[in-house]
Structure formats: C-alpha cells, structure tokens
Protein backbone atom coordinates (compact mmCIF):
# COMPACT_ATOMS: atom_id res chain seq x y z
CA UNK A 1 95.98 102.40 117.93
CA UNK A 2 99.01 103.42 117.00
CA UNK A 3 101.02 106.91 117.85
CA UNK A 4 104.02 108.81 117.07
CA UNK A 5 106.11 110.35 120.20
CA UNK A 6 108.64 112.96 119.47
CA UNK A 7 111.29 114.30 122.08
CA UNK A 8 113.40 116.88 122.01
CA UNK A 9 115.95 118.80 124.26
CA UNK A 10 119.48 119.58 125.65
CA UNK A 11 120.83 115.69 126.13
CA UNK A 12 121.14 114.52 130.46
CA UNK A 13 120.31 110.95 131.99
CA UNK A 14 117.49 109.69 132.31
CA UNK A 15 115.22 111.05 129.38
CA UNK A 16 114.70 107.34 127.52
CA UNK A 17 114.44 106.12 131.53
CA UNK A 18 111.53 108.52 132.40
CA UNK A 19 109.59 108.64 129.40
CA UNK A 20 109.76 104.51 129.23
CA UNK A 21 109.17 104.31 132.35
CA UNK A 22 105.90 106.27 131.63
CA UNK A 23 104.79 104.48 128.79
CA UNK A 24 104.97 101.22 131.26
CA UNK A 25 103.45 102.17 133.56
CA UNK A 26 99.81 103.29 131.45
CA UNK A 27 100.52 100.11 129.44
CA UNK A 28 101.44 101.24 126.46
CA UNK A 29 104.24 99.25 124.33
CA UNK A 30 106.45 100.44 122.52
CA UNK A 31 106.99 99.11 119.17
CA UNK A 32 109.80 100.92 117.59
CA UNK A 33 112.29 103.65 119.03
CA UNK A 34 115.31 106.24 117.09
CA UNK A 35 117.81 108.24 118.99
CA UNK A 36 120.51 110.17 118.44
CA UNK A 37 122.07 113.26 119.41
CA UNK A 38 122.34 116.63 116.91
CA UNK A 39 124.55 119.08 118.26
CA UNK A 40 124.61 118.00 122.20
CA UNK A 41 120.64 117.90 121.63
CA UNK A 42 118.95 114.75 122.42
CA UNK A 43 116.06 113.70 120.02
CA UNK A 44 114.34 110.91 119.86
CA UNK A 45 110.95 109.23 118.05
CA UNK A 46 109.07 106.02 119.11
CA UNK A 47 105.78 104.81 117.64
CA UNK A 48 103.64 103.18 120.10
CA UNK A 49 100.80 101.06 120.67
CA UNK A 50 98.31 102.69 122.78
CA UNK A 51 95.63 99.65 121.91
CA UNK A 52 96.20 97.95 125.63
CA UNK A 53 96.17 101.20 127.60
CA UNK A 54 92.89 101.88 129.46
CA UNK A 55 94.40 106.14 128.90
CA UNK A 56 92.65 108.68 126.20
CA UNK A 57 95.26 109.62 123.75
CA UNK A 58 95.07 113.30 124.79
CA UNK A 59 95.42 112.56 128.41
CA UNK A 60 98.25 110.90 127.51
CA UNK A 61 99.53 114.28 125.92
CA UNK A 62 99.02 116.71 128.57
CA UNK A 63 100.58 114.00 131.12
CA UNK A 64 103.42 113.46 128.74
CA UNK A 65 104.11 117.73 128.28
CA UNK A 66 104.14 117.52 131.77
CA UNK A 67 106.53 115.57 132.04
CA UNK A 68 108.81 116.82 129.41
CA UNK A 69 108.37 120.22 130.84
CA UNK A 70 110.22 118.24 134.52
CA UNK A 71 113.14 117.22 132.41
CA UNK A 72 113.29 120.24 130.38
CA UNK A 73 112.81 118.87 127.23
CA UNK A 74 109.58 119.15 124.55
CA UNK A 75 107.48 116.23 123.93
CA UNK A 76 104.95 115.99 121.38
CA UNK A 77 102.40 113.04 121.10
CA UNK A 78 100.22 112.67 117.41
CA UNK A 79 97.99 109.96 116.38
CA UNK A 80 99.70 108.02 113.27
CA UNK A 81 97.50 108.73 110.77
CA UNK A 82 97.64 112.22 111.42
CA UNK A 83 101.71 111.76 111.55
CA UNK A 84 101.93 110.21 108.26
CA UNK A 85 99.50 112.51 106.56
CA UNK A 86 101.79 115.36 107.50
CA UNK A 87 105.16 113.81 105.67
CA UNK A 88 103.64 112.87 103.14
CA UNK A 89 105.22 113.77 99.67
C-alpha cells in the first residue's frame, strides 16, 4: 500500500532527518522523494510503501502531525489512490 507524504514549512536542519528517521523506524520505505525550497520554504513529497509496516495508515497520520507540529512545519499523509484521484485532469 502505497501513500503520498507532503511537507511543508519555513526551511531548518533536520526536517528530511526526522521525518526519515520516522518512516524507519515503523518500517515503512520510501520509494521516491522531491525537495526543493520556494521562497526560504521547505517542501517536500515522498510516496511510500506502507505494505511492510505493522502501523494503520491513520495512526501513521496523527503520529506524523505530531511530529510536524515539533518542527514547525505541516505534514499531510493521503492514501495514493485518493492522491491521484484528486489531480486528476
């Protein structure tokens, strides 16, 4: 099961560290990761792989607001299908 992580915020050290760092530690891979910075703002998507994580995709949510709310930055967490159903033209 796949899902699309978005985060967002003023840029600092550490916020690819943390949130990876996360991810690894519930056992969720990463399969593919953008960054960049708009405007001194950090933002950044990965789509993950959440197939070999014993964690409910929602718990993963409120543990991964959580943690963007720490760093000061918004993170939002939404299934694939329900990603690519919303940009679609």
């Amino acid at each position: 099961m796949n899902a699309i992580i978005t985060v967002v915020g003023s840029d600092k050290v550490g916020i690819i560290a943390r949130v990876s760092a996360f991810l690894a530690e519930r056992n969720i891979n990463i399969e593919d990761i953008s960054q960049t910075i708009l405007s001194g703002n950090f933002v950044m998507m990965m789509m993950v792989d959440l197939s070999s994580s014993t964690h409910a995709l929602e718990s993963v949510k409120v543990e991964l607001a959580e943690l963007g709310a720490a760093m000061n930055v918004s993170v939002s967490v939404m299934h694939e299908k329900v990603f690519s159903a919303m940009h679609r033209i």
